[in-house]
Protein backbone atom coordinates (compact mmCIF):
# COMPACT_ATOMS: atom_id res chain seq x y z
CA UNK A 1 -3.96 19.17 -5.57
CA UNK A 2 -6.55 21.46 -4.48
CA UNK A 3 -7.64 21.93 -1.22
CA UNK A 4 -10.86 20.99 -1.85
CA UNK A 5 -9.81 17.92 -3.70
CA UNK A 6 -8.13 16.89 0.01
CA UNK A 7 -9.35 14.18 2.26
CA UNK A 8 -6.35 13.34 4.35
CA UNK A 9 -4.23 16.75 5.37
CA UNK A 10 -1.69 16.27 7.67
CA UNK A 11 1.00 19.06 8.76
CA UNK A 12 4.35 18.60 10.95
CA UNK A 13 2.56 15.57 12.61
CA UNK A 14 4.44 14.39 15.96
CA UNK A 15 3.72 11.90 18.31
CA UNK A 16 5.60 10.27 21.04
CA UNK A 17 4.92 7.36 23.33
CA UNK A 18 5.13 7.99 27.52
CA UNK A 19 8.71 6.64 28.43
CA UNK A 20 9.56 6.81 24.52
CA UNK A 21 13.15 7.73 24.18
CA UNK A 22 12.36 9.13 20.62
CA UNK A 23 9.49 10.70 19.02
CA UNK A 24 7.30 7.99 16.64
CA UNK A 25 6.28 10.18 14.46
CA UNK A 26 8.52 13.67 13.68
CA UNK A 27 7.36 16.51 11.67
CA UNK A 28 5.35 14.33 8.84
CA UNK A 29 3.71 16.53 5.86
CA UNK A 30 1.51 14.79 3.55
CA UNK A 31 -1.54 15.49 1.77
CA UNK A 32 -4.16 12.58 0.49
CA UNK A 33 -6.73 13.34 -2.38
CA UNK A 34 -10.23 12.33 -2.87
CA UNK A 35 -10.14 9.10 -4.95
CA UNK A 36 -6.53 8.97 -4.27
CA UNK A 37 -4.52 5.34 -3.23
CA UNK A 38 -1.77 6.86 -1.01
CA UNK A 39 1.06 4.22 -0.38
CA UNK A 40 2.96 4.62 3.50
CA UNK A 41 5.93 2.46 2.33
CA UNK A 42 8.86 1.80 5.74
CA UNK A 43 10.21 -1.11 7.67
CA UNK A 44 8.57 -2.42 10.75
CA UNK A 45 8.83 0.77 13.79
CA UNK A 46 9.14 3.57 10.99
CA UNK A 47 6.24 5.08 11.93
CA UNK A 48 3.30 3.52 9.72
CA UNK A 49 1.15 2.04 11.82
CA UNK A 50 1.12 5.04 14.54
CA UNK A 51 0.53 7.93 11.91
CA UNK A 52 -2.48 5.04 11.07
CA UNK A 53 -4.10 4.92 14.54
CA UNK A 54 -3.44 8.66 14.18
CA UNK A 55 -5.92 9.37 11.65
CA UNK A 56 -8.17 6.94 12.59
CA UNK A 57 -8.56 8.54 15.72
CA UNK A 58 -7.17 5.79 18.13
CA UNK A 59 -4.53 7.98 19.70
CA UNK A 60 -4.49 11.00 20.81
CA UNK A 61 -2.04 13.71 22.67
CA UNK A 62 -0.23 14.10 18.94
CA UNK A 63 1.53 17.42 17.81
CA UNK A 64 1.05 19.32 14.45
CA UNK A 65 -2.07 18.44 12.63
CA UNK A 66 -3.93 15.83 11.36
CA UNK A 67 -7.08 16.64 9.33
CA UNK A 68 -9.48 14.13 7.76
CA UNK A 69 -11.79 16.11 5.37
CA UNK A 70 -11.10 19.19 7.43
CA UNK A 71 -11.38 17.96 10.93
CA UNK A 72 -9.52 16.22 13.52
CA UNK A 73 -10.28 12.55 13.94
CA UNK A 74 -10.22 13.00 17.96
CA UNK A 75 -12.91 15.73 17.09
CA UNK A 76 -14.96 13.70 14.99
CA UNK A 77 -18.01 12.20 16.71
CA UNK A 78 -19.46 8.49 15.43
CA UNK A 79 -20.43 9.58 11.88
CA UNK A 80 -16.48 9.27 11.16
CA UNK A 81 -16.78 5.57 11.65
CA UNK A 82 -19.71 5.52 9.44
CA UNK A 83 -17.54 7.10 6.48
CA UNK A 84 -14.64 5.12 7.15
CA UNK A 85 -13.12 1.74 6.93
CA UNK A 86 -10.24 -0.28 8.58
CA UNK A 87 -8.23 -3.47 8.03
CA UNK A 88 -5.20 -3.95 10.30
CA UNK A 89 -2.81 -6.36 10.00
CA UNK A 90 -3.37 -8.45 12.98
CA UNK A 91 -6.93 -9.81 12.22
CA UNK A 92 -9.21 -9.44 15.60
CA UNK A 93 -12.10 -11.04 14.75
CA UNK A 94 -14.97 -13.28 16.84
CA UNK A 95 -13.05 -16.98 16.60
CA UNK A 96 -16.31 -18.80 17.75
CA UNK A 97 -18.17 -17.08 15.41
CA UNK A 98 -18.29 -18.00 11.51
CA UNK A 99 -17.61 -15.80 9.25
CA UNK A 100 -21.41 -14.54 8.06
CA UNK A 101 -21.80 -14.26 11.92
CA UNK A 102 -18.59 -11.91 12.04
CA UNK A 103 -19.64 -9.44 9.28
CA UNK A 104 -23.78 -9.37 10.26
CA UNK A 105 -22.44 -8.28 13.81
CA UNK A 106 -19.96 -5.72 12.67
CA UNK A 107 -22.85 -4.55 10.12
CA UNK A 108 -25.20 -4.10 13.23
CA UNK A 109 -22.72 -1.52 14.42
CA UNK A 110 -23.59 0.68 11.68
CA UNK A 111 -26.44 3.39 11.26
CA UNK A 112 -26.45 3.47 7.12
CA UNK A 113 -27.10 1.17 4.75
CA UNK A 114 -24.49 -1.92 4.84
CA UNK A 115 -23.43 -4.69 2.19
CA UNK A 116 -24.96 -8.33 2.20
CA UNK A 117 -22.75 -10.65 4.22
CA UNK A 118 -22.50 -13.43 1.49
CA UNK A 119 -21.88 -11.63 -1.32
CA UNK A 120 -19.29 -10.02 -0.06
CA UNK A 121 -17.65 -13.11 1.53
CA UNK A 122 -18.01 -14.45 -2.13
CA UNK A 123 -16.05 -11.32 -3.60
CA UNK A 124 -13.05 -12.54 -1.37
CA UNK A 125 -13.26 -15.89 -2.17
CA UNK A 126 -14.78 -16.93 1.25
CA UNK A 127 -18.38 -18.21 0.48
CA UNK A 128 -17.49 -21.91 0.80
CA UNK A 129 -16.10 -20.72 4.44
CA UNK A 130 -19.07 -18.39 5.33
CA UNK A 131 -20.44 -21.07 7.80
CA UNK A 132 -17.13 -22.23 9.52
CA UNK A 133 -16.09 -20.86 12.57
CA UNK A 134 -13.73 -18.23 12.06
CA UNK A 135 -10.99 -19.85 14.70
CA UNK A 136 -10.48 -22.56 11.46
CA UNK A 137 -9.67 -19.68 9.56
CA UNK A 138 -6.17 -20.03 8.40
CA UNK A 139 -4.04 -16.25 8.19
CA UNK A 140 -5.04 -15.45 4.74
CA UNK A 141 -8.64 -16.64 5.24
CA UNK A 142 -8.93 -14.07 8.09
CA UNK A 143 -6.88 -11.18 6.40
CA UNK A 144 -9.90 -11.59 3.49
CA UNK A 145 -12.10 -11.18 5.88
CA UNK A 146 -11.06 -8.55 7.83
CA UNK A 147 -10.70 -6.75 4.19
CA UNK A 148 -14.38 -7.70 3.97
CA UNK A 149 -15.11 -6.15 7.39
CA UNK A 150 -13.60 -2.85 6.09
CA UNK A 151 -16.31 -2.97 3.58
CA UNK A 152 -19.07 -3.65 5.05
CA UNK A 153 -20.35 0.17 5.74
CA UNK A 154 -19.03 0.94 2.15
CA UNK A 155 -16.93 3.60 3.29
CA UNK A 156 -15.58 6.77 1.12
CA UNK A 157 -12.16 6.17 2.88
CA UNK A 158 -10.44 2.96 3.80
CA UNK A 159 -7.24 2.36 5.70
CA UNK A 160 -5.36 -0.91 4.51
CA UNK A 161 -2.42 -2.01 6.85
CA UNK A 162 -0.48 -4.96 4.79
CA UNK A 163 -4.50 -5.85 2.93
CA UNK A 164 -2.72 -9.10 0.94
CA UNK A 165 -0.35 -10.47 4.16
CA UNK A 166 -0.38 -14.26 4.19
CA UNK A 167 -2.46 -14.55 1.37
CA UNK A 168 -1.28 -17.07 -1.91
CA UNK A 169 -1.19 -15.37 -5.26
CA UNK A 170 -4.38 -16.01 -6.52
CA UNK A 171 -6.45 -14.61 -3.50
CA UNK A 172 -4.14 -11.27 -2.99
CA UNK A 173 -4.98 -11.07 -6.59
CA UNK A 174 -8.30 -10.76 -6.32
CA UNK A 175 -8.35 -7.92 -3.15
CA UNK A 176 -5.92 -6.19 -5.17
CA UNK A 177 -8.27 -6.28 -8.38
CA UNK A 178 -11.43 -5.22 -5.48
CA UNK A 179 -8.98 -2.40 -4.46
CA UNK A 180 -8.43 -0.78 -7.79
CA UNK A 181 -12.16 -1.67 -8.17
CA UNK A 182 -12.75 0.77 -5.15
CA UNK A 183 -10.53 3.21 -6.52
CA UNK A 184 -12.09 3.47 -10.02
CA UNK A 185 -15.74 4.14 -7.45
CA UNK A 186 -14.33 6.97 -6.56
CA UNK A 187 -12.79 5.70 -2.54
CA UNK A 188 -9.92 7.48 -1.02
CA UNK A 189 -7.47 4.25 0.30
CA UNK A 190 -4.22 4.63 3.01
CA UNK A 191 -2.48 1.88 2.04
CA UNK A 192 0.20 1.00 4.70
CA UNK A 193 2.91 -1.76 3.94
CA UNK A 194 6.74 -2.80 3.23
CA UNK A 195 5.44 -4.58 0.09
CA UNK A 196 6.97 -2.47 -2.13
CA UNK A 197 5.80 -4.79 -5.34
CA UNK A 198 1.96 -4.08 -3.85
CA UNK A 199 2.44 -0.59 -3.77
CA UNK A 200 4.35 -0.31 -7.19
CA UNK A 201 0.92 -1.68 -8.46
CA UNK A 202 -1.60 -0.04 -6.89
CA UNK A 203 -0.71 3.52 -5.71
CA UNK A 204 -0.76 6.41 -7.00
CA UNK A 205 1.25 7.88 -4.97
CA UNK A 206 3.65 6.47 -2.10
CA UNK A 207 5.97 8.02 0.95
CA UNK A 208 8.69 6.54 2.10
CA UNK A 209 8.88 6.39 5.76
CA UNK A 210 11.87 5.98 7.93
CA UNK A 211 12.56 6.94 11.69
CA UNK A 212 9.09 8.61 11.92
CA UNK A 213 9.93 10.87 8.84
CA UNK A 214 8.94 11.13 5.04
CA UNK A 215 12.60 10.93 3.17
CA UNK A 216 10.80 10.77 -0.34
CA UNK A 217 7.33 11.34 -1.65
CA UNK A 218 6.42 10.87 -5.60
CA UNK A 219 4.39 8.71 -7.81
CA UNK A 220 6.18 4.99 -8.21
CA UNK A 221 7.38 5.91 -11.71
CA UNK A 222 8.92 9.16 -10.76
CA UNK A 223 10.82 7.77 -8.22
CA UNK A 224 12.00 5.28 -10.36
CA UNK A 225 12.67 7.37 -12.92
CA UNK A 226 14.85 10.16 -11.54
CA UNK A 227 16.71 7.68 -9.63
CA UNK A 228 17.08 4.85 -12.31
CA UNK A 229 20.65 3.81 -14.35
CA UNK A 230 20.31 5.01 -17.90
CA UNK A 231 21.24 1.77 -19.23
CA UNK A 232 20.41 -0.99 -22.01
CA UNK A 233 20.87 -4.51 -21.23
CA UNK A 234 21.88 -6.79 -24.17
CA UNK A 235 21.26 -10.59 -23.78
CA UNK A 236 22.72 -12.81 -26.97
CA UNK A 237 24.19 -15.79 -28.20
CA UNK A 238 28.00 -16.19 -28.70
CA UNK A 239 29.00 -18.06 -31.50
CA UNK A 240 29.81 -21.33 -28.81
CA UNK A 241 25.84 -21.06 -28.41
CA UNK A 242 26.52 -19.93 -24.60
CA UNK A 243 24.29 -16.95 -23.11
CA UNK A 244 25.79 -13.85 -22.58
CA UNK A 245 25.15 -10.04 -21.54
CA UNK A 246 26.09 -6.72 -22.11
CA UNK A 247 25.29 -3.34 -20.76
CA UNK A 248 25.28 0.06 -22.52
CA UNK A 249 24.98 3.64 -21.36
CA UNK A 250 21.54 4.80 -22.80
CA UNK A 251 22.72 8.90 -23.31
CA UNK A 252 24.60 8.16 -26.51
CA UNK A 253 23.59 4.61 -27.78
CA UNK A 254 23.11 5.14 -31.69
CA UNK A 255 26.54 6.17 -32.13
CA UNK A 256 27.89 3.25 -29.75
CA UNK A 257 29.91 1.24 -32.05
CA UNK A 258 30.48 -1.88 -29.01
CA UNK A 259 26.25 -1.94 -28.92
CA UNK A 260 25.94 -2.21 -33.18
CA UNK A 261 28.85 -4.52 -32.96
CA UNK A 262 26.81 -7.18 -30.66
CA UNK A 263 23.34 -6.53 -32.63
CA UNK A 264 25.63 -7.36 -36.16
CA UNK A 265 27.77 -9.83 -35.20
CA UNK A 266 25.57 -11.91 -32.61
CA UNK A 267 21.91 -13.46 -32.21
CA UNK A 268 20.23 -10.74 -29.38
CA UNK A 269 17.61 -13.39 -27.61
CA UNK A 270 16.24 -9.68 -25.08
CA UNK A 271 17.07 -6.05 -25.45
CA UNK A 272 15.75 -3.66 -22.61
CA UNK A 273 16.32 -0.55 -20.43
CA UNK A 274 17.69 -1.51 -17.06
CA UNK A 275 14.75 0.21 -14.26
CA UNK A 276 15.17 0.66 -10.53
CA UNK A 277 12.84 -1.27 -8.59
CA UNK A 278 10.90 0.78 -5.77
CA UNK A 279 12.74 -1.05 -3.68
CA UNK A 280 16.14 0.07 -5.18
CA UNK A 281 14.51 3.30 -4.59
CA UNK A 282 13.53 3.15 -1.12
CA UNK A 283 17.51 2.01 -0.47
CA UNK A 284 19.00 4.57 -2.49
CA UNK A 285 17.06 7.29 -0.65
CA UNK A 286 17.08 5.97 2.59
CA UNK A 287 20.06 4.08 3.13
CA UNK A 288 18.06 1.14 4.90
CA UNK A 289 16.46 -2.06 4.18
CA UNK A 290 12.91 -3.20 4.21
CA UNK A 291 14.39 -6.15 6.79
């Protein structure tokens, strides 16, 4: 990645709490490119949502550095806000307001040019909703629209923190379709979670955090890849008519005479390589669950 091509930059990042008897956040290295969806894959208290605030410019007193298209955030005056976008986990919206009202007051915050409340509360699935007050929202309902918030100024970056939480399959669909929308535009997207099925999908790129640190950093299919069993899974038919399995070493297979004995001698119903999940991965590497 060039330098130039770099929109996040951050360099043995610290950051501890007052009274913290460890650091949060311990000698982090990443880099984020323009146009890039940059996964931040841990378990709750890694260190995701601090390195977050971080960049966004909510805390300060942090070690190391943290550049966002070549500057501090802390350093930044308001025309970062105006490039940038945020949806955090815990929705914090206006309850007694409805949801138009929500998004036409956060758009008032803006200088530039800002998106058309109803359409966008369409895009999420929220027009029939616009008009109710946003304190009948249910969890998912407010998640969309505190996506739709992070939209509003159409921002060249956006920080995500857990965009599809509480959300059925159908509507996480459809703000993981916007994302890769965004993406194809040409935004820059943090993606923080412990969905490690989300971020198989959608990044490009993920880091695995753990106890404030990176322990791996890689495209999802490299990971998987390098850290994968090289095997072939055999599902057939016994002569009984029962269902039954087999597993062969892939290094080798055309001259393994068990693996042509169960395609001659049996009906295969699926043949297929056996991959690591990320998740596999992120245990493998780090020894720790996403629990």
């Amino acid at each position: 990645m060039n330098a130039t091509d770099e929109v996040i930059d951050v360099r043995e990042l610290t950051f501890s709490y007052p009274q913290s008897k460890r650091p949060a956040v311990c000698g982090m290295d990443f880099a984020v490119g323009r146009g890039e969806i940059f996964g931040f894959l841990g378990p709750s208290g890694a260190g995701k949502s601090t390195t977050q605030k971080l960049l966004i410019g909510l805390l300060r007193g942090h070690g190391g550095q943290t550049l966002v298209w070549g500057r501090d955030p802390v350093d930044w005056g308001p025309d970062y806000y105006q490039r940038i976008g945020v949806s955090f986990e815990l929705p914090n919206h206006y309850l007694k307001l409805t949801g138009v009202e929500n998004l036409r007051f956060f758009a008032s915050l803006y200088d530039g040019r800002t998106l058309d409340p109803r359409p966008l509360l369409e895009a999420v699935g929220l027009s029939e909703a616009a008009d109710l007050r946003v304190g009948r929202y249910s969890k998912g309902m407010q998640m969309r629209l505190t996506f739709a918030r992070s939209l509003i100024n159409q921002p060249e970056l956006l920080f995500l923190d857990e965009p599809t939480s509480g959300m059925d399959p159908v509507n996480a669909r459809t703000v993981k379709d916007m994302i890769l929308d965004l993406k194809a535009r040409g935004r820059t997207i943090f993606l923080t979670t412990h969905d490690m099925a989300t971020a198989d999908e959608l990044c490009d790129r993920v880091a695995f955090v753990v106890d404030g640190r990176i322990a791996a950093l890689d495209t999802p299919a490299e990971l998987k890849i390098a850290r994968s069993q090289r095997l072939v899974q055999v599902q057939y038919r016994t002569p009984e008519g029962t269902l039954a399995a087999a597993e062969f070493a892939l290094d080798g297979l055309a001259d393994d005479r068990d693996f042509h004995a169960v395609l001659r001698d049996h009906h295969v119903e699926t043949i297929h390589t056996r991959e690591a999940t990320l998740n596999d991965v992120f245990v493998d590497v780090t020894g720790r669950s996403l629990s």
